[in-house]
PDB file of N, CA and C in Angstrom:
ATOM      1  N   UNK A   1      -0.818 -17.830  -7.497  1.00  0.00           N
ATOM      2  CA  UNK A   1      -1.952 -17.442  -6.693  1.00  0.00           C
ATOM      3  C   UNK A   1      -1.859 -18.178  -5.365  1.00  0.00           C
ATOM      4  N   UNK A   2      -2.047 -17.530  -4.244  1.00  0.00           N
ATOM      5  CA  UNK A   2      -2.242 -18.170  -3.115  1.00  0.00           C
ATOM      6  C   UNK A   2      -3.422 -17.872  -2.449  1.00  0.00           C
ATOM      7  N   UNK A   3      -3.424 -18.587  -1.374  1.00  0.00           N
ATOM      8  CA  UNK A   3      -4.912 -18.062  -0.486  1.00  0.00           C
ATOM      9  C   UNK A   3      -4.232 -17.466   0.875  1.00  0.00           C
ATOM     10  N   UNK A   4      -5.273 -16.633   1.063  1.00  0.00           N
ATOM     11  CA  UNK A   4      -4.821 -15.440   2.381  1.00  0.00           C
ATOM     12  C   UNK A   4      -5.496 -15.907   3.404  1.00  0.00           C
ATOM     13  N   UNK A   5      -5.629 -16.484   4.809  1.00  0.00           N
ATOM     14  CA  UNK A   5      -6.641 -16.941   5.421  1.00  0.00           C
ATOM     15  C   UNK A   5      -6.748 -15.545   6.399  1.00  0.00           C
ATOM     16  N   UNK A   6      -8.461 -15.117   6.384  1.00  0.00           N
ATOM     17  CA  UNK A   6      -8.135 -14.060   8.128  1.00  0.00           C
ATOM     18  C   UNK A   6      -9.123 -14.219   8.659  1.00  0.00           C
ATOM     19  N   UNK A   7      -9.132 -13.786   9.941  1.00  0.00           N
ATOM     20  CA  UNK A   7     -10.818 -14.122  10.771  1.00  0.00           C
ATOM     21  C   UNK A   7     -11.129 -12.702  10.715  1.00  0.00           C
ATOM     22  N   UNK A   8     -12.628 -12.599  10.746  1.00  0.00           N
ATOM     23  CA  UNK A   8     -13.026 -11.362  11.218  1.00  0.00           C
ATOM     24  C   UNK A   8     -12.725 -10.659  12.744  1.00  0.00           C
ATOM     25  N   UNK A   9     -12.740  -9.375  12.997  1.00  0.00           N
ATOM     26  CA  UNK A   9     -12.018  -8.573  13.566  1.00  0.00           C
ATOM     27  C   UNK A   9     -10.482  -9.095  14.654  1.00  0.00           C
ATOM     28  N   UNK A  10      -9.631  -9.932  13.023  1.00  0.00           N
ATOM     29  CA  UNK A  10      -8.412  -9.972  14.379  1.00  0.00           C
ATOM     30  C   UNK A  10      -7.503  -9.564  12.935  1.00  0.00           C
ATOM     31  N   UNK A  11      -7.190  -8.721  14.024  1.00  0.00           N
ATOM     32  CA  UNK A  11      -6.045  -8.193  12.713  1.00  0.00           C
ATOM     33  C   UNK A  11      -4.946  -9.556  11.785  1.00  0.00           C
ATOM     34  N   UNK A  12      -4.500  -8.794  10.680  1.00  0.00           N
ATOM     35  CA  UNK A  12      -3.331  -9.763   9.505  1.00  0.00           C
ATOM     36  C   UNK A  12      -2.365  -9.287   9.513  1.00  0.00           C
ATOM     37  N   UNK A  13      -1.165  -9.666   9.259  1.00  0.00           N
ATOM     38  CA  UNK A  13      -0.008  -8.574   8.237  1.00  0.00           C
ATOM     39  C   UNK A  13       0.352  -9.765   7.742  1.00  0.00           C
ATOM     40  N   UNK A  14       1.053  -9.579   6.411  1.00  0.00           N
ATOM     41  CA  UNK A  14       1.668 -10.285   5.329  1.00  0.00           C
ATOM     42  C   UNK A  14       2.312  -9.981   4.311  1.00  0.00           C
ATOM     43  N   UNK A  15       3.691 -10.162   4.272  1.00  0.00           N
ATOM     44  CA  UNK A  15       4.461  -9.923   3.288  1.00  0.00           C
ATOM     45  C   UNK A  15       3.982  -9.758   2.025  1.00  0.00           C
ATOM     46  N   UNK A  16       4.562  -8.870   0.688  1.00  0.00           N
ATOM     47  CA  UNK A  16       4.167  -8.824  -0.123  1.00  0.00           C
ATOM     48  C   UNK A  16       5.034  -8.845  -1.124  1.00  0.00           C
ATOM     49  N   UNK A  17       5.397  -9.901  -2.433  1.00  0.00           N
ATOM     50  CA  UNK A  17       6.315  -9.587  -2.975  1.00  0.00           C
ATOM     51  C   UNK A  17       5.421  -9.484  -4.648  1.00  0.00           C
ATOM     52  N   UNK A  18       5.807  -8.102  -4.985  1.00  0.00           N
ATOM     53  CA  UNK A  18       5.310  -7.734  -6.499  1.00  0.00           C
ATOM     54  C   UNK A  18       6.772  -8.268  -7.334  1.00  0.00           C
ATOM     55  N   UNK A  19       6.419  -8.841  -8.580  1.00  0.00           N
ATOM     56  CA  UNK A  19       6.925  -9.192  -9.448  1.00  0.00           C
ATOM     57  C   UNK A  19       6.312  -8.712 -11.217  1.00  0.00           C
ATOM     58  N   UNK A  20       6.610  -8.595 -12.050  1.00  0.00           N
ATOM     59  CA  UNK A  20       6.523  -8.107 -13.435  1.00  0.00           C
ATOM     60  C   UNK A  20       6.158  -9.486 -13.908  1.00  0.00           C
ATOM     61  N   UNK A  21       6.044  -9.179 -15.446  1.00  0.00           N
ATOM     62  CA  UNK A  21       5.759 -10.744 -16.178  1.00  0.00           C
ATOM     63  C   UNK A  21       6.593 -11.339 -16.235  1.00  0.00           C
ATOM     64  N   UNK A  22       8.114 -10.880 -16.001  1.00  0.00           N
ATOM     65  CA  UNK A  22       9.034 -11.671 -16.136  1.00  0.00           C
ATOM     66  C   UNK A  22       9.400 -12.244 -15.259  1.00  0.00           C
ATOM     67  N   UNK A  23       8.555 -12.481 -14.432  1.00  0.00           N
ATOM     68  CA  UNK A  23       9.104 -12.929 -12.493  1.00  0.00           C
ATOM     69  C   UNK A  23       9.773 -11.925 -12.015  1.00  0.00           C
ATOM     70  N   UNK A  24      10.641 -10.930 -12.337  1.00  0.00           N
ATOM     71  CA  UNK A  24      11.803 -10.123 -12.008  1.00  0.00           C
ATOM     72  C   UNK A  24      10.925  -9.676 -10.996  1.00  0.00           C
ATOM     73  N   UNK A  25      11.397  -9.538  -9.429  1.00  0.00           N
ATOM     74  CA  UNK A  25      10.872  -8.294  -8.250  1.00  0.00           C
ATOM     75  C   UNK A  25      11.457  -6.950  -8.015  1.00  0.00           C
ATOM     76  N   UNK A  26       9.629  -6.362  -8.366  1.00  0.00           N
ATOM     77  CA  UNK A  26       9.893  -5.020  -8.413  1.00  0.00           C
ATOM     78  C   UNK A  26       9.953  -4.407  -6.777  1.00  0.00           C
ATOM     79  N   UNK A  27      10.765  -3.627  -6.663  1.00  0.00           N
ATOM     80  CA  UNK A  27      11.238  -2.889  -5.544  1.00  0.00           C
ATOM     81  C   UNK A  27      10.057  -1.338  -5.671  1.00  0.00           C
ATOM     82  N   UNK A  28       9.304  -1.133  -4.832  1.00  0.00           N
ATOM     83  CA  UNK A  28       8.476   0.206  -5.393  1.00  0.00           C
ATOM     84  C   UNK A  28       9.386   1.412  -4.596  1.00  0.00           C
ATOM     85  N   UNK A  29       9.796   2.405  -5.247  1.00  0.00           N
ATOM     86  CA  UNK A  29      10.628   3.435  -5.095  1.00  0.00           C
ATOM     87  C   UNK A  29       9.340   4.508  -4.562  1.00  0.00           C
ATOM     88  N   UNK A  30      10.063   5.583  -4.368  1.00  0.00           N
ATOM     89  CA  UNK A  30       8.983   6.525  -3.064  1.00  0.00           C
ATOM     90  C   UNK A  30       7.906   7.242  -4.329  1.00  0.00           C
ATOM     91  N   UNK A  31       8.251   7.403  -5.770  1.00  0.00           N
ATOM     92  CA  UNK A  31       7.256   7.979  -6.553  1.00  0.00           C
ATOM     93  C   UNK A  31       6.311   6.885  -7.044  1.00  0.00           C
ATOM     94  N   UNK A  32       6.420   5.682  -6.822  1.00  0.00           N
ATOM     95  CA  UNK A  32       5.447   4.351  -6.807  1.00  0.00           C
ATOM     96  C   UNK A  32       4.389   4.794  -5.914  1.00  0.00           C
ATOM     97  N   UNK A  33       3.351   3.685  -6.370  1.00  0.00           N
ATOM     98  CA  UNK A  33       2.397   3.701  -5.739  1.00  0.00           C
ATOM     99  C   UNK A  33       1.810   2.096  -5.700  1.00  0.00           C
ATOM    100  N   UNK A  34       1.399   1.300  -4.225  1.00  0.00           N
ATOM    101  CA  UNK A  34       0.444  -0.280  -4.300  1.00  0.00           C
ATOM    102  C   UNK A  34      -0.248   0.275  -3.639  1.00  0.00           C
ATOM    103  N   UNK A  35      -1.323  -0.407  -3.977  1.00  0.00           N
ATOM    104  CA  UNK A  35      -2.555  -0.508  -2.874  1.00  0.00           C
ATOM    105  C   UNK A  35      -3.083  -1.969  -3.299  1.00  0.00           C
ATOM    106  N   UNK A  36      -4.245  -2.329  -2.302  1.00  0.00           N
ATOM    107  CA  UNK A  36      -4.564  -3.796  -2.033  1.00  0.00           C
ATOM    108  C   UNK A  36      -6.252  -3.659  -2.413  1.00  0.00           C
ATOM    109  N   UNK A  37      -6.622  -4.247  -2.769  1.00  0.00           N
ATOM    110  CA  UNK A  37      -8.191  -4.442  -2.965  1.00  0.00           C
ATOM    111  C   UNK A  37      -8.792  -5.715  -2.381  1.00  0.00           C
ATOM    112  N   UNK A  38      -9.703  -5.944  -1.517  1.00  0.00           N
ATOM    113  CA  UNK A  38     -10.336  -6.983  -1.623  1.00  0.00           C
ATOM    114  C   UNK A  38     -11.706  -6.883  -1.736  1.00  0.00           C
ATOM    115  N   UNK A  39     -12.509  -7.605  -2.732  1.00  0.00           N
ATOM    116  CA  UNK A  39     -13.747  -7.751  -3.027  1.00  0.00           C
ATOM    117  C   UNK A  39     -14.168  -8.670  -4.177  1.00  0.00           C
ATOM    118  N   UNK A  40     -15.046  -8.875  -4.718  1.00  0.00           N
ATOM    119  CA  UNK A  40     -15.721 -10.060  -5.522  1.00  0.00           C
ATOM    120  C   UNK A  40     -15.488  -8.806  -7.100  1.00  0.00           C
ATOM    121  N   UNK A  41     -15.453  -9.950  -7.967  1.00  0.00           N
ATOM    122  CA  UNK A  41     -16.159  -9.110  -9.397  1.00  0.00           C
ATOM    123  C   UNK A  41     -17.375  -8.720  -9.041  1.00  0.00           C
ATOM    124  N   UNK A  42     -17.431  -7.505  -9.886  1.00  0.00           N
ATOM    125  CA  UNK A  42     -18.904  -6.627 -10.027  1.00  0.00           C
ATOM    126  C   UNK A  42     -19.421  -6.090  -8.853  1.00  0.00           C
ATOM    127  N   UNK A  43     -18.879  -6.492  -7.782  1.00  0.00           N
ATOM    128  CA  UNK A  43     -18.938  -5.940  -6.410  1.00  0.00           C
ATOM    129  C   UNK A  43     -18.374  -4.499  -5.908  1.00  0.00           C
ATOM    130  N   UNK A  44     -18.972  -3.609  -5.256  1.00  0.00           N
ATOM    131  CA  UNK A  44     -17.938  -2.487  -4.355  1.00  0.00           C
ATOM    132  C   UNK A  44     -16.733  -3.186  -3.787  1.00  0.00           C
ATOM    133  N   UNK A  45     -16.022  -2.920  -3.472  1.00  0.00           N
ATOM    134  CA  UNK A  45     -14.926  -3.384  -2.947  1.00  0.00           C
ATOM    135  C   UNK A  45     -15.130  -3.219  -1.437  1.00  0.00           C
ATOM    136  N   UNK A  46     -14.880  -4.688  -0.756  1.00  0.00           N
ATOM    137  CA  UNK A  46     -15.172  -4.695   0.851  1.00  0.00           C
ATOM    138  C   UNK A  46     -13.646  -3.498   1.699  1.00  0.00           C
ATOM    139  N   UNK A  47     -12.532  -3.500   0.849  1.00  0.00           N
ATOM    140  CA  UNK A  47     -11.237  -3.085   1.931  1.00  0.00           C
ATOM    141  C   UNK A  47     -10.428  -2.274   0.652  1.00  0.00           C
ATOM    142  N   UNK A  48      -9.862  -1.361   0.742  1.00  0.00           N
ATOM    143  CA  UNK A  48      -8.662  -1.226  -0.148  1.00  0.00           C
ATOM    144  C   UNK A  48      -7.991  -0.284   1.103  1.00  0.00           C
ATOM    145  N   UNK A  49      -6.702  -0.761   0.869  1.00  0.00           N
ATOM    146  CA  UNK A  49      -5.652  -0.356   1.573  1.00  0.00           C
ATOM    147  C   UNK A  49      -4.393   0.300   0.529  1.00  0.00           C
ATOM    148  N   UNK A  50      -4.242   1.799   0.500  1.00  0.00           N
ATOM    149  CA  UNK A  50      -3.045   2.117  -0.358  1.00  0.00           C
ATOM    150  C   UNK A  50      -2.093   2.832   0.284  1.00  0.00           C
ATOM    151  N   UNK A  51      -0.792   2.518  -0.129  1.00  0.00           N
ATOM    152  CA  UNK A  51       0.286   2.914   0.114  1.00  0.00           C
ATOM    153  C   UNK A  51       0.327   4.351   0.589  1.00  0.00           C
ATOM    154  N   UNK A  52      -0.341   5.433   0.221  1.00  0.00           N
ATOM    155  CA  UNK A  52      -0.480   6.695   0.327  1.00  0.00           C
ATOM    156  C   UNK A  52      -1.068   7.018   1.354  1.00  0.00           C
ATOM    157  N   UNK A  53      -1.699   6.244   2.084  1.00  0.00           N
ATOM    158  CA  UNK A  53      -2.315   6.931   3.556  1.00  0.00           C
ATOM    159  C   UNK A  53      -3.098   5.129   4.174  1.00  0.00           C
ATOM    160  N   UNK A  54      -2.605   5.362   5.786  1.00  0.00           N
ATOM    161  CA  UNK A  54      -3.122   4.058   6.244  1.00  0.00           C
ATOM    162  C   UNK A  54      -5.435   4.656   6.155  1.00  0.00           C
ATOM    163  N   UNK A  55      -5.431   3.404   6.342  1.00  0.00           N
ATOM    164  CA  UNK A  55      -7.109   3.854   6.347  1.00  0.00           C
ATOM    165  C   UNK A  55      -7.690   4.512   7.691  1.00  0.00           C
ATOM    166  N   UNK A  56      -8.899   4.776   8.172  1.00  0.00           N
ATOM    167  CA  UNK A  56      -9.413   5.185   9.269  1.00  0.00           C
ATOM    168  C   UNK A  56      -8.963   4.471  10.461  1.00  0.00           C
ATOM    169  N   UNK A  57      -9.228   2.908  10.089  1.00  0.00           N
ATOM    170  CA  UNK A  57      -8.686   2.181  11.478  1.00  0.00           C
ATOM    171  C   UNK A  57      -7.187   1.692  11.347  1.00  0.00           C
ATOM    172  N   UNK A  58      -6.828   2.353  10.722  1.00  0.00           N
ATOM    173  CA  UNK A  58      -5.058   1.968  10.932  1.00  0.00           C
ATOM    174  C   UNK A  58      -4.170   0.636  10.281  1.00  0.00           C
ATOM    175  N   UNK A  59      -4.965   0.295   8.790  1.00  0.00           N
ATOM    176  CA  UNK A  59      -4.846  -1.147   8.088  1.00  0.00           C
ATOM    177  C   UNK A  59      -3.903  -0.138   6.962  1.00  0.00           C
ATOM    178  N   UNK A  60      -2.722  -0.731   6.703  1.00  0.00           N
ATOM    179  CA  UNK A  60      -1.347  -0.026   6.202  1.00  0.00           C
ATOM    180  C   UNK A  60      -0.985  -0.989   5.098  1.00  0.00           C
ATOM    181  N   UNK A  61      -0.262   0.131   3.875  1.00  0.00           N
ATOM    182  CA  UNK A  61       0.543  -0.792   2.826  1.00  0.00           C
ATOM    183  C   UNK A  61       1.858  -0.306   3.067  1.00  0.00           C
ATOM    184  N   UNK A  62       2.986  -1.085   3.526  1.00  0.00           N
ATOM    185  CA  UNK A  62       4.276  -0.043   3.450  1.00  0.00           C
ATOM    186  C   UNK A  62       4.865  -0.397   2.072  1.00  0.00           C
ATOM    187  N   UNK A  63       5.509  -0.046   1.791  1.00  0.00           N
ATOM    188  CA  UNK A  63       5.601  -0.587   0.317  1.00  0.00           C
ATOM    189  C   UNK A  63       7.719  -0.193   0.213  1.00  0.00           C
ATOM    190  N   UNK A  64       8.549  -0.872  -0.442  1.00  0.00           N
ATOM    191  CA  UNK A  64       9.829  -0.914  -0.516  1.00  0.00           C
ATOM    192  C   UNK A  64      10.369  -2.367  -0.774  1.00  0.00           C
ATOM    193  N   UNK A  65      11.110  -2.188  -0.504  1.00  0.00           N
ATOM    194  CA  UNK A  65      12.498  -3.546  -0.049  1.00  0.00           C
ATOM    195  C   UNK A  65      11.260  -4.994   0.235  1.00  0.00           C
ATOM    196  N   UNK A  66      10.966  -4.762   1.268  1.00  0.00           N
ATOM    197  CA  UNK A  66       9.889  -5.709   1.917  1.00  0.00           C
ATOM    198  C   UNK A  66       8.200  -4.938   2.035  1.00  0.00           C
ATOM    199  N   UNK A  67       7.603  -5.521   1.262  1.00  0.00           N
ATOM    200  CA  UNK A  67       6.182  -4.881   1.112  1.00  0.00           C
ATOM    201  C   UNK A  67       5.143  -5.519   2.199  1.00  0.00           C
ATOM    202  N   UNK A  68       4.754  -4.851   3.284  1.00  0.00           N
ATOM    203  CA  UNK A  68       4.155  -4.716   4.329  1.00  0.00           C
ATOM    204  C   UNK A  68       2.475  -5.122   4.086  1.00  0.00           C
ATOM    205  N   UNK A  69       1.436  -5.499   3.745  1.00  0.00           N
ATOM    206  CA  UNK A  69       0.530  -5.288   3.985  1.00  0.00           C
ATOM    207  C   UNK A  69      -0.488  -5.839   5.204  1.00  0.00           C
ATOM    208  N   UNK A  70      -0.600  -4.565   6.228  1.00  0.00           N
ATOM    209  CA  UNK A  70      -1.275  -4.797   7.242  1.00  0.00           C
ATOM    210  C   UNK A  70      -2.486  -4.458   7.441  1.00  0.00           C
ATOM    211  N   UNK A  71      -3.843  -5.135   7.715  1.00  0.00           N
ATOM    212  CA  UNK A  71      -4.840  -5.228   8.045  1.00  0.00           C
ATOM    213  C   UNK A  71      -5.239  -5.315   9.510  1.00  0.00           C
ATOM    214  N   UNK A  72      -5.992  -3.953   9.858  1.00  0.00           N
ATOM    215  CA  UNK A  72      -6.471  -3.875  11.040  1.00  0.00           C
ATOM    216  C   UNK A  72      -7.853  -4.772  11.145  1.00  0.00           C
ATOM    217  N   UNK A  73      -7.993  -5.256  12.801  1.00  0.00           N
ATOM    218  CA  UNK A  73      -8.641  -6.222  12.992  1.00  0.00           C
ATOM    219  C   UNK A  73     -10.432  -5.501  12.404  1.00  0.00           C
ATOM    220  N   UNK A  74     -10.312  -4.065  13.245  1.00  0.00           N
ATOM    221  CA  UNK A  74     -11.242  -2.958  12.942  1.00  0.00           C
ATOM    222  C   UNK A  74     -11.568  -2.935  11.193  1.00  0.00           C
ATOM    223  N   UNK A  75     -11.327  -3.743  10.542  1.00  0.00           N
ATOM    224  CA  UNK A  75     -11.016  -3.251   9.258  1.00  0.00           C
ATOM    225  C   UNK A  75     -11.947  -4.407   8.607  1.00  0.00           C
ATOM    226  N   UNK A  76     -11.886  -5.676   9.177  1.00  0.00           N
ATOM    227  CA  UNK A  76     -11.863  -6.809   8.747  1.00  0.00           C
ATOM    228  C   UNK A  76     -13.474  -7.326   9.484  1.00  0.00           C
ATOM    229  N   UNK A  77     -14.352  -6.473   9.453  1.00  0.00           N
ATOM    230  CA  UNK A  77     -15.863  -6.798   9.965  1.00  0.00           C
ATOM    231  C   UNK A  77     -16.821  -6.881   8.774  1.00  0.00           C
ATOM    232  N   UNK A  78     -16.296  -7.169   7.723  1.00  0.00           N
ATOM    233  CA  UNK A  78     -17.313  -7.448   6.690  1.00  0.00           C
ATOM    234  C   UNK A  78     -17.707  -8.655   6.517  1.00  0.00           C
ATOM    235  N   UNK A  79     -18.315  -8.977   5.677  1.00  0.00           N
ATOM    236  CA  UNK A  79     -19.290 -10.729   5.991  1.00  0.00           C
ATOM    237  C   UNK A  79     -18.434 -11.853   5.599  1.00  0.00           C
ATOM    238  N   UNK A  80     -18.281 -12.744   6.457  1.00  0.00           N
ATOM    239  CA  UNK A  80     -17.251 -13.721   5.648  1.00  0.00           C
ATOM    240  C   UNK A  80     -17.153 -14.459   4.748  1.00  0.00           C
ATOM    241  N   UNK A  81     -16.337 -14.931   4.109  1.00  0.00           N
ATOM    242  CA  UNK A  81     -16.416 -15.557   2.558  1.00  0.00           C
ATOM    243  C   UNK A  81     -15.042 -15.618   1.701  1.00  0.00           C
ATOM    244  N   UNK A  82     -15.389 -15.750   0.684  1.00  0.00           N
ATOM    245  CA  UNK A  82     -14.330 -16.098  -0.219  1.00  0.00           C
ATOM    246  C   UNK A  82     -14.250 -14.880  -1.165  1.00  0.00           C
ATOM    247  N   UNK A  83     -13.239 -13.936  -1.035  1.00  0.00           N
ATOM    248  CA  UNK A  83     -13.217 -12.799  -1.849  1.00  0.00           C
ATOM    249  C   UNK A  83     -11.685 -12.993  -2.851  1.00  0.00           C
ATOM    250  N   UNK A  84     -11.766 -11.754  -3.852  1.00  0.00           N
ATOM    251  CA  UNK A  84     -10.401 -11.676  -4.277  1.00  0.00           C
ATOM    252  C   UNK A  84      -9.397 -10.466  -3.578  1.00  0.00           C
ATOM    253  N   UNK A  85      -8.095 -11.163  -3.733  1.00  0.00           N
ATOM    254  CA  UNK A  85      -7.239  -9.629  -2.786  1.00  0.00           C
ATOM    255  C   UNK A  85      -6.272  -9.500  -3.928  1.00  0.00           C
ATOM    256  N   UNK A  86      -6.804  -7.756  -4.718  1.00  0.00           N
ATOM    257  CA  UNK A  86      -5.715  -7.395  -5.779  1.00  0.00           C
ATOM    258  C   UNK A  86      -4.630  -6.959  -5.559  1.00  0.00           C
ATOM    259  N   UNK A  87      -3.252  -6.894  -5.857  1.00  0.00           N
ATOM    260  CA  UNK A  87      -2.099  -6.200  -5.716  1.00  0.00           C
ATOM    261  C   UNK A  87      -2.034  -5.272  -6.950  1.00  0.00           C
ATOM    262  N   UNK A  88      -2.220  -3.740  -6.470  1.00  0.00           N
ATOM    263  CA  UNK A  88      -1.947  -3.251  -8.035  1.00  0.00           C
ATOM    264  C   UNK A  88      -0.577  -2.469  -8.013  1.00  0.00           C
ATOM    265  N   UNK A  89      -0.083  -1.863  -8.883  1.00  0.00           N
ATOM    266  CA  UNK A  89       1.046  -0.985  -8.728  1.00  0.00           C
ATOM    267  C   UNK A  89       0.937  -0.130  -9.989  1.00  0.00           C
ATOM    268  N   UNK A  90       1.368   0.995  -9.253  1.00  0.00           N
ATOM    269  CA  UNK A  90       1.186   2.009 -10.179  1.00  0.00           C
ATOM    270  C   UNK A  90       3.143   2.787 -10.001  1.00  0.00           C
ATOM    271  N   UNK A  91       3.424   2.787 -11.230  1.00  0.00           N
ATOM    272  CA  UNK A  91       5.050   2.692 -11.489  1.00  0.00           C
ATOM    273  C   UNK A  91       4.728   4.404 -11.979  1.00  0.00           C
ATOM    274  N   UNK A  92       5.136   5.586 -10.749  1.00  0.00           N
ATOM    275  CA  UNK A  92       5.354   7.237 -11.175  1.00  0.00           C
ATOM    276  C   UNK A  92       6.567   7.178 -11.885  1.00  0.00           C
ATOM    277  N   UNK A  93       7.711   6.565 -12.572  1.00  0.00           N
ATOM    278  CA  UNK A  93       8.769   7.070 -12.978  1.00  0.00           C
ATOM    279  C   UNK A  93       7.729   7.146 -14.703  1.00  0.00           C
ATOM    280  N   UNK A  94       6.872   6.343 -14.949  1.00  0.00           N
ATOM    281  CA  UNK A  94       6.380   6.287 -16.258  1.00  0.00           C
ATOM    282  C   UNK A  94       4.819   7.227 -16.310  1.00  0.00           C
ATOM    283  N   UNK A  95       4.477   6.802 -15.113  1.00  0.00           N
ATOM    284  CA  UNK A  95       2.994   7.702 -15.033  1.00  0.00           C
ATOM    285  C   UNK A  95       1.944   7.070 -15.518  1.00  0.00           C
ATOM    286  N   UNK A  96       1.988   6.002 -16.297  1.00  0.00           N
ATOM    287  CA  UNK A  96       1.066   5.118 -17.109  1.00  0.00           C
ATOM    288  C   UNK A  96       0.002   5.070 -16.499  1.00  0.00           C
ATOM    289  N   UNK A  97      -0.371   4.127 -15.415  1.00  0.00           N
ATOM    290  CA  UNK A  97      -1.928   3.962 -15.369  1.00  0.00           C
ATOM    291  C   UNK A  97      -1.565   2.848 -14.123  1.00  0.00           C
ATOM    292  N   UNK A  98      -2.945   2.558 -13.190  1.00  0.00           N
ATOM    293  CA  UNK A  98      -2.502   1.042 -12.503  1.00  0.00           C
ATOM    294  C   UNK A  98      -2.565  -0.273 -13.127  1.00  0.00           C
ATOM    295  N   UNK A  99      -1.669  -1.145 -12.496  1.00  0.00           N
ATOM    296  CA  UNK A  99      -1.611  -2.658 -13.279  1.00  0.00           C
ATOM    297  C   UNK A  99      -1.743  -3.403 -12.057  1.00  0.00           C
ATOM    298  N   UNK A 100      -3.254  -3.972 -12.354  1.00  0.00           N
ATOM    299  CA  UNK A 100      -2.850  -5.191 -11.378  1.00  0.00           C
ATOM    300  C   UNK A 100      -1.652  -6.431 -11.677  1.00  0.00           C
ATOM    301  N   UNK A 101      -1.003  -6.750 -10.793  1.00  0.00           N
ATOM    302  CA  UNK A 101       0.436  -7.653 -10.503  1.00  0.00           C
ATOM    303  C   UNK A 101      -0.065  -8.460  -9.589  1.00  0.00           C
ATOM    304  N   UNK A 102      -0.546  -8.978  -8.910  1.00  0.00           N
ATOM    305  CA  UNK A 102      -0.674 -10.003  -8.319  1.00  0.00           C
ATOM    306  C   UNK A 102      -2.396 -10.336  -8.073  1.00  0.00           C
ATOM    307  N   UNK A 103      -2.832 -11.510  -8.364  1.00  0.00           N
ATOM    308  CA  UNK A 103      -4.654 -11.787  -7.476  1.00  0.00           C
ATOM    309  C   UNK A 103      -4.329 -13.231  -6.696  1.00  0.00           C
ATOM    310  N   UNK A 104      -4.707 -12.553  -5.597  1.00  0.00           N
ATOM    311  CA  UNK A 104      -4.768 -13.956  -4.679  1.00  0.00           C
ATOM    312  C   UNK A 104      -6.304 -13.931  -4.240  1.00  0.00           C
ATOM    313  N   UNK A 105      -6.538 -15.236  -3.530  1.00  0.00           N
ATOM    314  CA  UNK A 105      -7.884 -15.830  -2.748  1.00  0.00           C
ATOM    315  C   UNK A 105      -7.596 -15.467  -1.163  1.00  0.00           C
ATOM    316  N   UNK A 106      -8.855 -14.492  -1.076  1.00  0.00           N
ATOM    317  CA  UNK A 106      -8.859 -13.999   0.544  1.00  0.00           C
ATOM    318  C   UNK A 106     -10.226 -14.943   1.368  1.00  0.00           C
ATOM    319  N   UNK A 107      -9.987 -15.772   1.980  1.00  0.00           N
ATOM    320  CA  UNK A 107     -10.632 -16.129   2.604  1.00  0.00           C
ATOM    321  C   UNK A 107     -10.835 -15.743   3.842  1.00  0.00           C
ATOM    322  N   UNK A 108     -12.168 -14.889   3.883  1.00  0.00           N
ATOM    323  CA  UNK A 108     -12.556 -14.099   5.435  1.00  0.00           C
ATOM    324  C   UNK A 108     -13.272 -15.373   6.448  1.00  0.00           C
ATOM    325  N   UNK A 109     -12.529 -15.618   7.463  1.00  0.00           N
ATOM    326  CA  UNK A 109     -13.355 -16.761   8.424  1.00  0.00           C
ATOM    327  C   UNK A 109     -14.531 -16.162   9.511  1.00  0.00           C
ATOM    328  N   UNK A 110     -15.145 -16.332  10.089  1.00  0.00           N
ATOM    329  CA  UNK A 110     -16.081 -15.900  11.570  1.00  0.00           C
ATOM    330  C   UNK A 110     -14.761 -15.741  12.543  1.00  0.00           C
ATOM    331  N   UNK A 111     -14.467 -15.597  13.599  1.00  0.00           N
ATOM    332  CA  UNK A 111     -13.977 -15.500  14.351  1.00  0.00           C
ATOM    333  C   UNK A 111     -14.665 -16.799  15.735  1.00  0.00           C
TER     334      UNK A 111
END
């Protein structure tokens, strides 16, 4: 687990590396699917960002070789605090279901 630090409205990007239970890193192939969540338990979710389409203001998951996740500054105006940021992946060669793979600590600052 790590912590993510960002201020409100200035944009992020940050590498992303998904791994299995076995540590092994998974590479997501073009019938994969990540997306990013950040929000509290029991909460709506303040951001999700998925691989399948950037959001309204232009906050992107690229997902491959090197996993991209970029957060527009426009994106990042929700109240600041201490949230969780999920990594999930959803593996199309099996079709199964999503698995979250990674939870880190997103700490949103004031600007």
């Amino acid at each position: 687990m790590a912590l993510i630090l960002a201020y409100q409205n200035r944009g992020l990007s940050r590498n992303i590396t998904i791994t299995d239970v076995s540590g092994a890193t998974i590479t997501p192939t073009v019938v994969d699917k990540v997306r990013a969540i950040i929000g509290r338990e029991g909460e709506t979710a303040k951001l999700t960002v998925s691989s399948d389409a950037p959001t309204a203001n232009g906050s992107s998951f690229t997902k491959g070789a090197t996993n991209l996740l970029r957060l527009d500054a426009s994106d990042l105006t929700f109240d600041a605090g201490v949230y969780s940021l999920y990594i999930d992946y959803y593996d199309g060669s099996d079709a199964d279901e999503w698995k979250t793979v990674s939870r880190q600590v997103f700490c949103l600052e004031l600007t």
